[in-house]
Protein backbone atom coordinates (compact mmCIF):
# COMPACT_ATOMS: atom_id res chain seq x y z
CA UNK A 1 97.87 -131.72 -42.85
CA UNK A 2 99.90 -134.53 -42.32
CA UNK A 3 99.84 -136.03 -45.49
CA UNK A 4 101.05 -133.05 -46.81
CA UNK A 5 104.15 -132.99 -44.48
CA UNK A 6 104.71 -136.51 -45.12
CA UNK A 7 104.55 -135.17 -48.90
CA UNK A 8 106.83 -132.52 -48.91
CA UNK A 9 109.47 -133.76 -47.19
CA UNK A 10 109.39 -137.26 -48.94
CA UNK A 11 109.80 -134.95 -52.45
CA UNK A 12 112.68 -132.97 -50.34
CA UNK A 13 114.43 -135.78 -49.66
CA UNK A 14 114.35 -137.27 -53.24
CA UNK A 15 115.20 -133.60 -55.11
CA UNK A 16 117.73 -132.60 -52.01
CA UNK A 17 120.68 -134.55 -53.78
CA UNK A 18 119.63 -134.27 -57.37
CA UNK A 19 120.10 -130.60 -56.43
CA UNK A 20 123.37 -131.23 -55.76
CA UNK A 21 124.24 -133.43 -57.88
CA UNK A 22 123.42 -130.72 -60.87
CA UNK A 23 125.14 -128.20 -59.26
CA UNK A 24 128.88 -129.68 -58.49
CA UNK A 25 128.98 -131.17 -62.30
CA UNK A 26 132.68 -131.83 -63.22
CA UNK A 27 134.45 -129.33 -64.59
CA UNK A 28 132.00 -126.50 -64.24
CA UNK A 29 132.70 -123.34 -61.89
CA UNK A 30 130.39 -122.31 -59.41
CA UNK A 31 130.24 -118.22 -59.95
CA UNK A 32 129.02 -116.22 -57.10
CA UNK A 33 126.27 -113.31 -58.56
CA UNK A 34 127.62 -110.12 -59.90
CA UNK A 35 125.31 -106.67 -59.45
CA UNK A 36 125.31 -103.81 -61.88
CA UNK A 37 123.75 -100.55 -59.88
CA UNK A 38 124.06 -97.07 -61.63
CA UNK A 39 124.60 -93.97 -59.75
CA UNK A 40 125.86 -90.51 -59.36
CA UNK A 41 128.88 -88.94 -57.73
CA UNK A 42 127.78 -87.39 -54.91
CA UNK A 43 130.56 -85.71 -52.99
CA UNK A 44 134.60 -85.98 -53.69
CA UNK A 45 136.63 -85.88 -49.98
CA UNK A 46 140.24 -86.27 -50.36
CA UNK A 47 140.33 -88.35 -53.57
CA UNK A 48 137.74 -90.67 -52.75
CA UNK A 49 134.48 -90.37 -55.05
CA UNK A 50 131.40 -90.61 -52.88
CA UNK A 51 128.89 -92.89 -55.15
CA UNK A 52 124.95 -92.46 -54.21
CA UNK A 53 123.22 -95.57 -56.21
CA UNK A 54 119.46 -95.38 -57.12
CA UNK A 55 118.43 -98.29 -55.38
CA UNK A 56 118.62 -96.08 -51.71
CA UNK A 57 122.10 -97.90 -50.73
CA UNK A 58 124.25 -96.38 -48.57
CA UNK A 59 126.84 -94.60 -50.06
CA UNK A 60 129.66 -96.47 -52.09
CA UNK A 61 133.45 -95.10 -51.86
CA UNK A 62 135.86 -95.02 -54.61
CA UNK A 63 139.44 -94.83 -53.57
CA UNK A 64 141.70 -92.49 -55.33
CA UNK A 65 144.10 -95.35 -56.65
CA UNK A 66 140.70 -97.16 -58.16
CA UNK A 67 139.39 -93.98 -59.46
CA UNK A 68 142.87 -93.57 -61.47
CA UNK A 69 142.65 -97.36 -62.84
CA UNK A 70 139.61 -97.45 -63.98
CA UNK A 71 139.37 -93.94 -65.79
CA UNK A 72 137.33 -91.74 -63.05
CA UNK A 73 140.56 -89.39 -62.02
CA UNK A 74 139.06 -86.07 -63.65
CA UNK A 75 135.04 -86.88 -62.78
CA UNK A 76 133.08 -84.57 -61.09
CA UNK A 77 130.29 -84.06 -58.68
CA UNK A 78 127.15 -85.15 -60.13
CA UNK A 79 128.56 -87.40 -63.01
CA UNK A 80 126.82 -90.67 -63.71
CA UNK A 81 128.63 -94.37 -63.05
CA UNK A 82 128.02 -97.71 -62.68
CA UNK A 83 129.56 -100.24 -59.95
CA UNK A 84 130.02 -104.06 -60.70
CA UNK A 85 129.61 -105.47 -56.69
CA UNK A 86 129.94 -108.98 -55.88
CA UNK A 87 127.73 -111.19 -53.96
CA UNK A 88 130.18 -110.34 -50.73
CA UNK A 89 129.11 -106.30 -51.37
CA UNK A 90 132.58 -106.16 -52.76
CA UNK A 91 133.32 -103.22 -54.75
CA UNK A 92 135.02 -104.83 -58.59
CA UNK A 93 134.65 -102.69 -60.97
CA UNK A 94 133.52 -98.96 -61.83
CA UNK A 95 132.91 -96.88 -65.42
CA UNK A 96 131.80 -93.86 -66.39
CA UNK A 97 127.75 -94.00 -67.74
CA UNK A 98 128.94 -93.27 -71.16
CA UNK A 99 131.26 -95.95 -71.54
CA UNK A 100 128.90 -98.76 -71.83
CA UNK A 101 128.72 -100.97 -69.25
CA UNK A 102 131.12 -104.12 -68.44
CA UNK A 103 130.91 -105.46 -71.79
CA UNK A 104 134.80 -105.55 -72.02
CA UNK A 105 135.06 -108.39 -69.01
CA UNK A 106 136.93 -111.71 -69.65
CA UNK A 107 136.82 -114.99 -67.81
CA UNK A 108 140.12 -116.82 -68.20
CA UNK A 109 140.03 -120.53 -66.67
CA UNK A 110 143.66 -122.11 -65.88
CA UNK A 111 145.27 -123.45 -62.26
CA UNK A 112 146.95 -120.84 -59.89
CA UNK A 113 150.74 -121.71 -60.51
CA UNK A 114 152.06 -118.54 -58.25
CA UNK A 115 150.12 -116.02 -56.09
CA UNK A 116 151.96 -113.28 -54.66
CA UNK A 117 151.71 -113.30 -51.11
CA UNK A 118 150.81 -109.53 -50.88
CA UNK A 119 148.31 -109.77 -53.71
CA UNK A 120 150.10 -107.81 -56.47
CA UNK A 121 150.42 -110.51 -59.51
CA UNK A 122 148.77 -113.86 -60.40
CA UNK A 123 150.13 -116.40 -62.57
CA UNK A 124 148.05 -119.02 -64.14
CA UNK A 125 148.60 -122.14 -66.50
CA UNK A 126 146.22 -122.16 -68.58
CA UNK A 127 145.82 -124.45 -72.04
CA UNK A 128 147.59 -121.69 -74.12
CA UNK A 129 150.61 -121.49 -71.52
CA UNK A 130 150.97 -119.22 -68.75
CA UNK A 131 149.49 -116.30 -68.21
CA UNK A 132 150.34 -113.16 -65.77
CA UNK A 133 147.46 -110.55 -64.41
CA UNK A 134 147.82 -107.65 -61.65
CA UNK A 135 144.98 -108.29 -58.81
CA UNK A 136 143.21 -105.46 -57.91
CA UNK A 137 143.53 -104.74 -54.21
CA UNK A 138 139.99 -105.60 -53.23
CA UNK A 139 140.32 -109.08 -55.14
CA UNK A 140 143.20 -110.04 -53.39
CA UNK A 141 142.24 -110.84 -50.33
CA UNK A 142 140.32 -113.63 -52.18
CA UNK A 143 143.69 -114.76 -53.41
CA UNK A 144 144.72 -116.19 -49.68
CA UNK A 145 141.86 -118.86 -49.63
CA UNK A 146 142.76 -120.80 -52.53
CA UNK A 147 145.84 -123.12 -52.74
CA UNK A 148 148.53 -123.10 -55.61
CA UNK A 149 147.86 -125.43 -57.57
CA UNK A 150 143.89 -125.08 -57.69
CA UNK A 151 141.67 -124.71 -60.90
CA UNK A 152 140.25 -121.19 -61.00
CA UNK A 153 138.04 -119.00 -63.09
CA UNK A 154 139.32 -115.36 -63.10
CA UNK A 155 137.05 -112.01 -64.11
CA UNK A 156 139.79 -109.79 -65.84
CA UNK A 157 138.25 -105.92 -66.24
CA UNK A 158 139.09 -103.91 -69.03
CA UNK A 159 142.64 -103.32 -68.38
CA UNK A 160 143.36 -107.20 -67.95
CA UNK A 161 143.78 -106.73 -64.32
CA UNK A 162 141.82 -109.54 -61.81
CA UNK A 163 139.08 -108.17 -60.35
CA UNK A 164 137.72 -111.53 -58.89
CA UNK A 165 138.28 -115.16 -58.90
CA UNK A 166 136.16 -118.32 -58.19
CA UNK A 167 137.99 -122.01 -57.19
CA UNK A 168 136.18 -124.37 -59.81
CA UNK A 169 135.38 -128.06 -58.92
């Protein structure tokens, strides 16, 4: 059994920074996993659209203001969506069933050359000049970690507005 320990963490050692060394090549964005979930709208309270997913989640809230951006301001109880959730359980994006998925995403790469302190607007230099996006108000807050200045990839949804960002090394 000892030989085996002596084993495993001699090949741990060796692999440990080739690991990392793969991972942080220049140039190339880490991006944090997205999830795709389908579900039904279970109850609507006030504007917000109660989502029940398949998977036996707990409940996922639309707010009113989302609902209207992303095309869900006349659905109904019982009509099938799909939520885009990032790896923090962050609500990004929602569709109708029918619409066909997230197909219509972009990733835009560029450096953060303004951010507006309450998370309305980005701007971004990017290699075809600069570029302006909304932030959606969930994305923002992701906006007051990273520094003007740093190279970003950006997730636009299908009304060009940023539903999530990721600092790129």
């Amino acid at each position: 059994m000892t030989r085996w320990s002596v084993c495993l963490f001699t090949a741990a050692t060796i692999l440990w920074p080739l690991a990392s060394a793969w991972g942080e090549q220049p140039g190339v964005g880490t991006m944090s996993a997205h999830l795709a979930l389908s579900g039904q709208i279970a109850k609507i309270q006030s504007g917000l659209l109660f989502v029940k997913t398949s998977h036996g989640l707990q409940p996922r809230t639309i707010s009113p203001n989302k609902a209207d951006r992303v095309g869900l301001h006349q659905a109904r109880v019982g009509d099938s969506v799909m939520l885009l959730v990032d790896s923090g359980n962050v609500l990004l994006d929602a569709v109708s069933s029918d619409r066909g998925g997230f197909l219509d995403h972009r990733m835009i790469a560029g450096r953060i050359e303004y951010a507006d302190p309450y998370w309305g607007e980005i701007r971004l230099s990017t290699p075809e000049g600069f570029e302006r996006f909304d932030v959606d108000s969930l994305a923002g807050s992701k906006l007051s970690v990273i520094a003007e200045g740093t190279p970003v990839m950006i997730e636009l949804d299908a009304d060009n507005v940023m539903i999530d960002i990721h600092p790129r090394h």
